[in-house]
N, C-alpha and C. Protein backbone atom coordinates (compact mmCIF):
# COMPACT_ATOMS: atom_id res chain seq x y z
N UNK A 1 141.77 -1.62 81.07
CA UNK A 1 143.16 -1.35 81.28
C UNK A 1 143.60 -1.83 82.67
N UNK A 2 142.80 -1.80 83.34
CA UNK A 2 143.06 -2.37 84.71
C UNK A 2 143.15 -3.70 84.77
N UNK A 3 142.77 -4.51 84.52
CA UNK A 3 142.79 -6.01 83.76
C UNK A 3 144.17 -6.47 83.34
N UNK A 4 144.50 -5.77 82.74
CA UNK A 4 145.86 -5.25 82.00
C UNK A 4 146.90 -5.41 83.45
N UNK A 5 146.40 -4.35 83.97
CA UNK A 5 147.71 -3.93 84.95
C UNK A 5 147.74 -4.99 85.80
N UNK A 6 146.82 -5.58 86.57
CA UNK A 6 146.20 -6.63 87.44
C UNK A 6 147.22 -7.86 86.59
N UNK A 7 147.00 -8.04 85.32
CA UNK A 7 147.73 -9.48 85.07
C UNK A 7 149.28 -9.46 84.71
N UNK A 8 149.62 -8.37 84.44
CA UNK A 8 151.04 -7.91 84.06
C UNK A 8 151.82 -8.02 85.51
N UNK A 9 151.25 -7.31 86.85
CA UNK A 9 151.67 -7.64 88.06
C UNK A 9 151.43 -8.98 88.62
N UNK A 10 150.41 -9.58 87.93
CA UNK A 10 150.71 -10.86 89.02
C UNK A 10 151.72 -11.89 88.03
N UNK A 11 151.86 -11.99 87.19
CA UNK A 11 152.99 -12.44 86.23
C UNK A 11 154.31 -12.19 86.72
N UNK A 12 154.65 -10.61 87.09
CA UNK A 12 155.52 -10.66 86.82
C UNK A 12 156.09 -11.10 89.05
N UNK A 13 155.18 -11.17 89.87
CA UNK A 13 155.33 -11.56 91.13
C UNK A 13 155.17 -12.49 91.72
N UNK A 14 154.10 -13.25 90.87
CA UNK A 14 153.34 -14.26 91.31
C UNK A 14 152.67 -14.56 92.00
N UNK A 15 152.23 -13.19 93.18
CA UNK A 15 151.06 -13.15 93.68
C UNK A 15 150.24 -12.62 93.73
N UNK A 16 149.39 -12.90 94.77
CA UNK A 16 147.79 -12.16 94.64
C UNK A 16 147.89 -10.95 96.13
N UNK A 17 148.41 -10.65 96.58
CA UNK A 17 148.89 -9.75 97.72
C UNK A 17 148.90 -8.00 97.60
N UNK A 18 148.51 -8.04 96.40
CA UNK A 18 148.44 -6.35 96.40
C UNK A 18 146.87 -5.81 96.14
N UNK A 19 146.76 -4.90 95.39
CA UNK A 19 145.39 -4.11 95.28
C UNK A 19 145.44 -3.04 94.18
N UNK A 20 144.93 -2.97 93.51
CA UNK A 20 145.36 -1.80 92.23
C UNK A 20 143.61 -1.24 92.34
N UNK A 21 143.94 0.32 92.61
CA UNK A 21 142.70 1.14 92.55
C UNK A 21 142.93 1.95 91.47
N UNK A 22 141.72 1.97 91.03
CA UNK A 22 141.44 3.36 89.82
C UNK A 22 140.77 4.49 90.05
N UNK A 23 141.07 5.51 89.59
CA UNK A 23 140.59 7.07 89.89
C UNK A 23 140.12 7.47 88.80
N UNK A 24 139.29 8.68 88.27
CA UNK A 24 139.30 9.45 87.47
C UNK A 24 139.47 10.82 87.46
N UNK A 25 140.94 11.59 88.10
CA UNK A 25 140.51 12.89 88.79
C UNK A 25 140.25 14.03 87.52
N UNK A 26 140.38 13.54 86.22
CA UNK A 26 140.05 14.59 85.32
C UNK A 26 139.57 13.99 83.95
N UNK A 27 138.99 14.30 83.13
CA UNK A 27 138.32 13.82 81.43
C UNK A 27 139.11 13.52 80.74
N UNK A 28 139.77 11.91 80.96
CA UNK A 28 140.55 11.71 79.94
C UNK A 28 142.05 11.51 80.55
N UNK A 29 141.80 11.18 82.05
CA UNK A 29 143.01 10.90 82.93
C UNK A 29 142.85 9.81 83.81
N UNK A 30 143.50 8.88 83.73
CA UNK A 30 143.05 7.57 84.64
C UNK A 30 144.52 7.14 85.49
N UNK A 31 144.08 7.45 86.87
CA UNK A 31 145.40 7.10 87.90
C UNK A 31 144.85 5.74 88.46
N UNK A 32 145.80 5.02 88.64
CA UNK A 32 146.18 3.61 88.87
C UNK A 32 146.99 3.60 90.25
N UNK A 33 146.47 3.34 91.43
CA UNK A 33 147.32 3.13 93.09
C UNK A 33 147.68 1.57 92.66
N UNK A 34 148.84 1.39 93.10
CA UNK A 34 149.05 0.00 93.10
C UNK A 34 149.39 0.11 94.63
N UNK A 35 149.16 -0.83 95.71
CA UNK A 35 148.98 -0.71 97.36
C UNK A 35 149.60 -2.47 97.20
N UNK A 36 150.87 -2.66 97.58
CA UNK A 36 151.35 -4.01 97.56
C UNK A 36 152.08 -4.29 98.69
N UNK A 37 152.15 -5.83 99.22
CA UNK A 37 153.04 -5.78 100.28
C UNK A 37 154.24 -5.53 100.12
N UNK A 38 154.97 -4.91 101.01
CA UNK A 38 156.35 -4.76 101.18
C UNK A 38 157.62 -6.29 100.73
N UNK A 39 157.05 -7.00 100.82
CA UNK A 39 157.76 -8.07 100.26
C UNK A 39 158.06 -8.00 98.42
N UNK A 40 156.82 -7.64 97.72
CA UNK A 40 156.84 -7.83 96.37
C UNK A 40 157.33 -6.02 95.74
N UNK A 41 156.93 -5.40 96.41
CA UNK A 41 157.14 -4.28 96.30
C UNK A 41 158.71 -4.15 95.45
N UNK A 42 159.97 -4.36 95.61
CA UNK A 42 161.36 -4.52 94.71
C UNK A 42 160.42 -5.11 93.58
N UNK A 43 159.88 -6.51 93.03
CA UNK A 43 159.65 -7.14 91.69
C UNK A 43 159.13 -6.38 91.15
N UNK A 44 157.90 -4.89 91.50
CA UNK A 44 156.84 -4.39 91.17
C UNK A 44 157.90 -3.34 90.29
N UNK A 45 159.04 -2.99 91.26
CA UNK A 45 159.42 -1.68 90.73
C UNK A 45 160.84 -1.89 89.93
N UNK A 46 161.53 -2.96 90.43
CA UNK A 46 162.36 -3.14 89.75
C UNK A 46 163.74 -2.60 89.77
N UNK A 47 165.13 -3.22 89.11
CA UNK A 47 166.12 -3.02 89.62
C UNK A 47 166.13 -0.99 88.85
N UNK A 48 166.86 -0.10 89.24
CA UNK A 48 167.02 0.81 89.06
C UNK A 48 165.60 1.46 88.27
N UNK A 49 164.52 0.84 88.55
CA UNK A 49 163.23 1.14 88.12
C UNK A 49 162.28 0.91 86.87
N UNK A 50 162.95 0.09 86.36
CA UNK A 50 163.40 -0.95 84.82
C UNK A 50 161.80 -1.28 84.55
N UNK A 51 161.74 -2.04 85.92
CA UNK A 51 160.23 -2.64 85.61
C UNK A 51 158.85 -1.92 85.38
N UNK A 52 159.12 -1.00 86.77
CA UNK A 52 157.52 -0.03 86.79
C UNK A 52 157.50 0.89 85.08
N UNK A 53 159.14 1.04 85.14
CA UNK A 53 158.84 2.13 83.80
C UNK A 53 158.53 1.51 82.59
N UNK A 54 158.95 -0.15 82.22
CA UNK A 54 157.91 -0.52 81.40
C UNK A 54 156.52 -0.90 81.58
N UNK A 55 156.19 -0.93 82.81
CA UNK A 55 154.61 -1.09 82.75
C UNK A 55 154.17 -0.34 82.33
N UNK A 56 154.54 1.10 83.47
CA UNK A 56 154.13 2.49 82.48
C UNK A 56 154.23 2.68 80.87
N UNK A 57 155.19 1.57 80.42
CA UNK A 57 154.93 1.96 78.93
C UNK A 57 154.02 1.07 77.79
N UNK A 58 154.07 -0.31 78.85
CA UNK A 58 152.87 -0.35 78.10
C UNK A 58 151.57 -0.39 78.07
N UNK A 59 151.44 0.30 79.18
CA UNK A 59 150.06 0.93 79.77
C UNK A 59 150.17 1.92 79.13
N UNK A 60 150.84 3.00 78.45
CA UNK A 60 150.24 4.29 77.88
C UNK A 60 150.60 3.96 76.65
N UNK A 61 150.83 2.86 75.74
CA UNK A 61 150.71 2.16 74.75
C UNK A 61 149.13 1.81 74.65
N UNK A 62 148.45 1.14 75.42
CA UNK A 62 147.04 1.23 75.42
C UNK A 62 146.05 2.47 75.59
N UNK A 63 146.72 2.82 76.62
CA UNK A 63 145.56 4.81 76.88
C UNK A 63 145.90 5.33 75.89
N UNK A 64 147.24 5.36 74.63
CA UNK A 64 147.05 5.79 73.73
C UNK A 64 145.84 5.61 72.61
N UNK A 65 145.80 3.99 72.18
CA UNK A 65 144.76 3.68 71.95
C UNK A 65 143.17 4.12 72.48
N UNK A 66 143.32 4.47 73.44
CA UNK A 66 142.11 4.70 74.59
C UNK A 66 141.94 6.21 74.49
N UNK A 67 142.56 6.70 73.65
CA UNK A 67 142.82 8.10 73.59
C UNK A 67 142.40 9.18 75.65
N UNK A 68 143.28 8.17 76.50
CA UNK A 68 143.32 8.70 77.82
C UNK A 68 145.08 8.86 78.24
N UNK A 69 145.18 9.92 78.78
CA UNK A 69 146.31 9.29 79.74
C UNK A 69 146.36 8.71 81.17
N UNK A 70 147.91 8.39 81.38
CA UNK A 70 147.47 6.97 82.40
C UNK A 70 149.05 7.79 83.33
N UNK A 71 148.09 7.32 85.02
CA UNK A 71 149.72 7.45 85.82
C UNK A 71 149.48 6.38 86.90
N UNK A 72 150.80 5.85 87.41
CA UNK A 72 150.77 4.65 88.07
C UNK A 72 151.74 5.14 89.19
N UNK A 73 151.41 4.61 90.24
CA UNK A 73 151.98 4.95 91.88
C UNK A 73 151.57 3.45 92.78
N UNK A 74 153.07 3.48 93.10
CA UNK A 74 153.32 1.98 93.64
C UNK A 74 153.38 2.18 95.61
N UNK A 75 152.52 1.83 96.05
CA UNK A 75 152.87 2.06 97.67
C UNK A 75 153.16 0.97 98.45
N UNK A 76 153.34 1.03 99.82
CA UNK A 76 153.29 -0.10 100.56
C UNK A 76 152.53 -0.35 101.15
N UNK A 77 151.51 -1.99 101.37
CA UNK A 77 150.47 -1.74 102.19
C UNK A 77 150.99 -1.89 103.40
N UNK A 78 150.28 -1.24 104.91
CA UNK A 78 150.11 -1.43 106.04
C UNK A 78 149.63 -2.50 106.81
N UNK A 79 150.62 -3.35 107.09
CA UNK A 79 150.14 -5.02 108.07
C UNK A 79 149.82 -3.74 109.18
N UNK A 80 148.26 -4.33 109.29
CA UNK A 80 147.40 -4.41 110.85
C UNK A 80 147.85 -5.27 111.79
C-alpha cells in the first residue's frame, strides 16, 4: 500500500522531494506520515482539500481489501 501512496504522489507532483513513513500503532491500523517540501505541499493537499481526500479514498479502497484501516498526515519538511 505504500507503493501505492509513493506513486499516486509522485504523479500527481512530479517529484521525488518528500518521504512517506509507515507505522503500525495498533492490529489492523496502518498510519502513513507523508513529510514533503513546502513547495509541493498545496499539489499534495489540494484546492479546498479535494486531493488528499481522494487519496485517502483510494487508499482505504485498498485497506478495505487488506481488511486494515489506513490514516494519512501530510507535514512539512524542515530545510537544514
Amino acid at each position: 500500500m505504500k507503493d501505492l501512496l509513493i506513486y499516486i504522489i509522485q504523479t500527481i507532483t512530479g517529484a521525488d522531494n518528500f518521504r512517506v513513513e509507515e507505522s503500525y500503532p495498533e492490529q489492523n491500523v496502518v498510519n502513513y506520515e507523508i513529510t514533503a517540501d513546502p513547495s509541493i505541499i498545496g499539489l499534495i493537499i489540494g484546492k479546498e482539500g479535494r486531493t488528499i481526500k481522494n487519496i485517502r479514498r483510494l487508499l482505504s479502497i485498498r485497506a478495505t481489501k487488506e481488511k486494515v484501516a489506513v490514516n494519512i498526515n501530510v507535514s512539512p519538511s524542515i530545510a537544514q
